[in-house]
N, C-alpha and C. Protein backbone atom coordinates (compact mmCIF):
# COMPACT_ATOMS: atom_id res chain seq x y z
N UNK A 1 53.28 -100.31 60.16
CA UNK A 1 52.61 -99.07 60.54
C UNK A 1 53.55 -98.28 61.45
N UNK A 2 54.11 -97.14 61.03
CA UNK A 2 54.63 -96.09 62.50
C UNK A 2 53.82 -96.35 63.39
N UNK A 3 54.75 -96.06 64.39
CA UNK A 3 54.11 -95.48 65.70
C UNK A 3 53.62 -94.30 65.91
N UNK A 4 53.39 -93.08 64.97
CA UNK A 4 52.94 -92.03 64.90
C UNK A 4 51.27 -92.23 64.35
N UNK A 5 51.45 -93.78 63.67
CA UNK A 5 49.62 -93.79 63.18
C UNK A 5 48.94 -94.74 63.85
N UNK A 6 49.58 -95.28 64.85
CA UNK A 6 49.11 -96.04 65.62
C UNK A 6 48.33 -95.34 66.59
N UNK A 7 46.63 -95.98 66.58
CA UNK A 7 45.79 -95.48 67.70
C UNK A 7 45.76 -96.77 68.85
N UNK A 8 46.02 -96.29 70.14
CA UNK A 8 45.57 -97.07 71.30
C UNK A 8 43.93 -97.15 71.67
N UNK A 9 44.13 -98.77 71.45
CA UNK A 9 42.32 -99.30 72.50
C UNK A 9 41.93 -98.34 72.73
N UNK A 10 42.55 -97.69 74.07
CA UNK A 10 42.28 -97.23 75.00
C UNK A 10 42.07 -95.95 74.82
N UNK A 11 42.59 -95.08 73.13
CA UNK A 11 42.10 -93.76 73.09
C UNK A 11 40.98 -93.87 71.64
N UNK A 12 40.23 -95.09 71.31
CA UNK A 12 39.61 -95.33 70.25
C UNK A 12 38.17 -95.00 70.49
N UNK A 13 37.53 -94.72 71.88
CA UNK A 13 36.38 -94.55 72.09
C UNK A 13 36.57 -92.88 72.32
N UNK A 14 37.64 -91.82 72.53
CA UNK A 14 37.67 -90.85 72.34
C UNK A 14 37.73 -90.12 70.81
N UNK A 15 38.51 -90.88 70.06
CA UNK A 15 37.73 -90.70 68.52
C UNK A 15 36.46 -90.82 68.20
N UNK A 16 35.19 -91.62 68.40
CA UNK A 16 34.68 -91.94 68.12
C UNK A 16 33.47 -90.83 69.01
N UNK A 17 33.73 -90.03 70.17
CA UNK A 17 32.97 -88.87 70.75
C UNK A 17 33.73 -87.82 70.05
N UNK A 18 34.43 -87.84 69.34
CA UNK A 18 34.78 -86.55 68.48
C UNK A 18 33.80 -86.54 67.30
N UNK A 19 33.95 -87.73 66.60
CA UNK A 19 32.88 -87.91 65.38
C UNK A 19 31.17 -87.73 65.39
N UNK A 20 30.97 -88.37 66.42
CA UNK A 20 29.49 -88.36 67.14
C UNK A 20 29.57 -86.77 67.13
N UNK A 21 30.19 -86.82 68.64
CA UNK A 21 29.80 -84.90 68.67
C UNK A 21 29.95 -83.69 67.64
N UNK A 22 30.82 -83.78 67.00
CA UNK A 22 31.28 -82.84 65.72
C UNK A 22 29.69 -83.24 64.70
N UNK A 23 29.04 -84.33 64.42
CA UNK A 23 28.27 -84.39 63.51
C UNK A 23 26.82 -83.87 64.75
N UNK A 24 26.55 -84.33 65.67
CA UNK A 24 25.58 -83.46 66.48
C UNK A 24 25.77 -81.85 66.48
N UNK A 25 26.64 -81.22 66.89
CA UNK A 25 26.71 -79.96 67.06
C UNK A 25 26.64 -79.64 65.67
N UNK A 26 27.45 -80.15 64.23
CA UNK A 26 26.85 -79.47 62.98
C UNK A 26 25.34 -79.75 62.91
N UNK A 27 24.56 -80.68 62.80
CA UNK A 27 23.47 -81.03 62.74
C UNK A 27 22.52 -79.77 63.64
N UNK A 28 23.02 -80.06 64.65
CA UNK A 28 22.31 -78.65 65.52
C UNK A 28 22.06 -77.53 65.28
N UNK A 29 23.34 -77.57 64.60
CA UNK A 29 23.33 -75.95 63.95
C UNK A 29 23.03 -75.65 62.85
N UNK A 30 22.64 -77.08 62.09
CA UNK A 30 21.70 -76.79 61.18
C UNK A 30 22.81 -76.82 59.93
N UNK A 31 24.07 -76.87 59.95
CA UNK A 31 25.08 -76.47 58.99
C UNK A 31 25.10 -78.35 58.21
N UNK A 32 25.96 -77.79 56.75
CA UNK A 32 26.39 -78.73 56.29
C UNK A 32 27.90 -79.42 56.39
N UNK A 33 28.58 -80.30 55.61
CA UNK A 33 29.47 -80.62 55.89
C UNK A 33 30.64 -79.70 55.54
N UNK A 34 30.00 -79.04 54.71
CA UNK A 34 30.46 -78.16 53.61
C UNK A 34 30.56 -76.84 53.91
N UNK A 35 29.85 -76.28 54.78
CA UNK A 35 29.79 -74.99 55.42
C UNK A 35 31.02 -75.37 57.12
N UNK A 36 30.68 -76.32 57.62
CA UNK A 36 31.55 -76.77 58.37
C UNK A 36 33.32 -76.40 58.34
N UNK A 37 33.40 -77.49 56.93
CA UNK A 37 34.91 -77.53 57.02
C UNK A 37 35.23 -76.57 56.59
N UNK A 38 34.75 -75.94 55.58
CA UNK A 38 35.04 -74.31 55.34
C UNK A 38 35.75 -73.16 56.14
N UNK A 39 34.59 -73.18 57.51
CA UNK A 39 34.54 -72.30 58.30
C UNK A 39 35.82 -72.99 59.31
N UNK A 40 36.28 -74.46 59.42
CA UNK A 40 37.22 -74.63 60.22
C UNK A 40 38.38 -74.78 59.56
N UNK A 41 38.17 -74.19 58.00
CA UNK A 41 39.55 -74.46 57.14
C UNK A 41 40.02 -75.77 56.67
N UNK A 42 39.21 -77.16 56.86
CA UNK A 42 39.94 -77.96 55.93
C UNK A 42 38.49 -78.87 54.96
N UNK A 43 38.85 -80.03 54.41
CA UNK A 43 38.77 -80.36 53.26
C UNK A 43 37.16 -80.98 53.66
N UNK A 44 35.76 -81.05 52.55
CA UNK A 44 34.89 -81.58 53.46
C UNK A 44 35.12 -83.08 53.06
N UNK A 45 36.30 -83.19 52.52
CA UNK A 45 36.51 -85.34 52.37
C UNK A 45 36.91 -85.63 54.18
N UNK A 46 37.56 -84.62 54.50
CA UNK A 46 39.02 -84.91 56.09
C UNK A 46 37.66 -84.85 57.11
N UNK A 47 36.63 -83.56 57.28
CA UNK A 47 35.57 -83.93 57.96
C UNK A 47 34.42 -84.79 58.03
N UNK A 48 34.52 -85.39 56.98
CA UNK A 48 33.76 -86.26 56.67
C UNK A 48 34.24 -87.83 57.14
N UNK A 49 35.17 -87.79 57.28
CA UNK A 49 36.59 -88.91 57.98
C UNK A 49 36.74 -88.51 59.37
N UNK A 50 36.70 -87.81 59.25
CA UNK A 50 36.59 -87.18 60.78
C UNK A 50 35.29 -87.89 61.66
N UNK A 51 34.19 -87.56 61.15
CA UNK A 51 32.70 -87.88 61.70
C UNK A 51 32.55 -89.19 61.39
N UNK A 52 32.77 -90.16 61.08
CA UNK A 52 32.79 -91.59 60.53
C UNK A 52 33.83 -91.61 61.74
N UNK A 53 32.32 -92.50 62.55
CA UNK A 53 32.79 -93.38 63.77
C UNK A 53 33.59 -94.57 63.82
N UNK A 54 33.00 -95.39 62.70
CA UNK A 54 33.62 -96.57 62.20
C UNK A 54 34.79 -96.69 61.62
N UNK A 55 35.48 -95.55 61.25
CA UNK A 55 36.97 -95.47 60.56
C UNK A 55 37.80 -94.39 61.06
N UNK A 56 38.37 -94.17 62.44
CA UNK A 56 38.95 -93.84 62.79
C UNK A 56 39.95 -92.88 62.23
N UNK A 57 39.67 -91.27 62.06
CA UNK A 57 40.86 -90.57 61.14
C UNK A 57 40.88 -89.64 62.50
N UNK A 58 42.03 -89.66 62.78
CA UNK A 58 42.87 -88.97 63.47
C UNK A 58 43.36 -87.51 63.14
N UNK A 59 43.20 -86.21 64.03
CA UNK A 59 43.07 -85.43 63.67
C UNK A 59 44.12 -84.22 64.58
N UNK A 60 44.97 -83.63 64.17
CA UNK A 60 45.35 -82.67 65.05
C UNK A 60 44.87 -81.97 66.12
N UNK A 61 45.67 -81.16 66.87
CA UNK A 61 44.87 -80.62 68.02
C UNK A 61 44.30 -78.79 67.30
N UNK A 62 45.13 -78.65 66.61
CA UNK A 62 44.47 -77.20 65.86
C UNK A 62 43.48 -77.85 65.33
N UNK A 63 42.76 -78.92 64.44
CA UNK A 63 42.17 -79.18 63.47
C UNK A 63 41.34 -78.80 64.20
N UNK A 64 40.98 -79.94 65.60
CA UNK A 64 39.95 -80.10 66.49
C UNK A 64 39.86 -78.55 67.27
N UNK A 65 40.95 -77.67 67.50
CA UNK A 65 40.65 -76.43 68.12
C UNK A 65 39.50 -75.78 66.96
N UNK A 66 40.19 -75.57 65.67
CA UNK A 66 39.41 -74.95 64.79
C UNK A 66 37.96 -75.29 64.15
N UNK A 67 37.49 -76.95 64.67
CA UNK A 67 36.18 -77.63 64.42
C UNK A 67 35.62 -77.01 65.41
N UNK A 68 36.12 -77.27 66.58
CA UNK A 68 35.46 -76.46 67.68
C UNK A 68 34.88 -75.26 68.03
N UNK A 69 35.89 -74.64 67.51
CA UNK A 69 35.42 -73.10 66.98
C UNK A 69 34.57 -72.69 66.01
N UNK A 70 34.48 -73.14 64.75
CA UNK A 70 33.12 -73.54 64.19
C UNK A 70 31.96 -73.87 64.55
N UNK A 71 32.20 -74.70 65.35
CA UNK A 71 31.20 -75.39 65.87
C UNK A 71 30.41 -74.52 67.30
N UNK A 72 31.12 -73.16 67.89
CA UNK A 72 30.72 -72.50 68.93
C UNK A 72 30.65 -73.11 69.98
N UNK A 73 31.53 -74.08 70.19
CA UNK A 73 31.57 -75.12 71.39
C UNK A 73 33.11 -74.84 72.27
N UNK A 74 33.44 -75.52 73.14
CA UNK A 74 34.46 -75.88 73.58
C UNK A 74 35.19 -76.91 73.21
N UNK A 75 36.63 -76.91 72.98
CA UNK A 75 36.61 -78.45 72.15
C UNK A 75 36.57 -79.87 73.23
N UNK A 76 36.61 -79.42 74.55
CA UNK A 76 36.50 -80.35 75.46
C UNK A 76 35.03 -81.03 75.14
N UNK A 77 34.02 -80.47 75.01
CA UNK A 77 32.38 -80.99 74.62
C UNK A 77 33.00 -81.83 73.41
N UNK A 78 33.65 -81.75 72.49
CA UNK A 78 33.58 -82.45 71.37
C UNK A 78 34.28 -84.37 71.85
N UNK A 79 34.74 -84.17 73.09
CA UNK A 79 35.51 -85.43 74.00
C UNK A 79 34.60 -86.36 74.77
N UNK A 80 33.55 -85.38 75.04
CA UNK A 80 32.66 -85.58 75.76
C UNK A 80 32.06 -86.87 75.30
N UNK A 81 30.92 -87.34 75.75
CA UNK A 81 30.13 -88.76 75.95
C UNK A 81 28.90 -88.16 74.93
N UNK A 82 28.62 -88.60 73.77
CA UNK A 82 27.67 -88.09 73.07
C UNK A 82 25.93 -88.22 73.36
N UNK A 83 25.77 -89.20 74.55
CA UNK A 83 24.68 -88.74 75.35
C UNK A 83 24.43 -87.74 76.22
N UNK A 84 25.51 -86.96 76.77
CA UNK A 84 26.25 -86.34 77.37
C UNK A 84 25.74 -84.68 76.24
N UNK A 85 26.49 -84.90 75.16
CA UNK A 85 25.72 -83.73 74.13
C UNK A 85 24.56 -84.04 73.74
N UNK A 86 23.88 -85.03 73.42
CA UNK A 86 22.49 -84.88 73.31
C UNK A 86 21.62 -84.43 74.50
N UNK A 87 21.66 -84.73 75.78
CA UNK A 87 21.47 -84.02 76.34
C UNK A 87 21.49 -82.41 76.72
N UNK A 88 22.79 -81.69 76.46
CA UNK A 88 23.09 -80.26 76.47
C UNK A 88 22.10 -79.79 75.32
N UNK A 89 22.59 -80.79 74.28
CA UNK A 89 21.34 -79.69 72.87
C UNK A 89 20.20 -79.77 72.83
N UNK A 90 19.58 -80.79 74.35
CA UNK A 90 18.41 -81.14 74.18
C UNK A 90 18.06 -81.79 72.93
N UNK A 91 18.77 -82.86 72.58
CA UNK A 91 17.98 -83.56 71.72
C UNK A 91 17.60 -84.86 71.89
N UNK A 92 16.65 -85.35 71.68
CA UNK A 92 15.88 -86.82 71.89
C UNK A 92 16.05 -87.41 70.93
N UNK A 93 16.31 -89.00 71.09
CA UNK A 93 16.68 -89.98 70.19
C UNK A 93 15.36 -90.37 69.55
N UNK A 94 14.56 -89.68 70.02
CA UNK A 94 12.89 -90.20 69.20
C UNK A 94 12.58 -89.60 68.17
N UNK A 95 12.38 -89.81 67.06
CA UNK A 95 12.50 -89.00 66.02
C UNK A 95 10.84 -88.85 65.53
């Protein structure tokens, strides 16, 4: 494996509040996966890899500027602690 695809421990739980949050804030907004990657310019297979917590796809810093921007967020919220955004969108885990 390069060292260019190598993810650290230690930055694997920050992937994984990108995926969480990116699929909350679309969800919020009511959008699909498909209207999503559109609007941030890439593929809806790469966002869909993207939001899949469990498989780690690694993503540029434009990608994530331009999800963000889609998304009407800051891309710092997308780093964030996804209780952390459920809270901001007001949403409850009680369905």
């Amino acid at each position: 494996m390069s060292k260019s695809k190598l993810i650290k421990d230690v930055n694997k739980p920050l992937y994984q509040n990108i995926a969480l949050n990116t699929m909350l804030y679309r969800k919020h907004l009511k959008m699909t996966q498909n209207e999503l990657a559109e609007r941030a310019g890439i593929s809806k297979s790469f966002l869909a890899a993207i939001e899949s917590p469990g498989n780690i796809k690694p993503c540029s810093l434009e990608t994530l500027f331009d999800i963000a921007r889609a998304l009407h967020c800051n891309p710092g919220q997308l780093l964030s602690s996804p209780d952390a955004t459920k809270k901001f969108l007001n949403i409850s885990d009680s369905k």
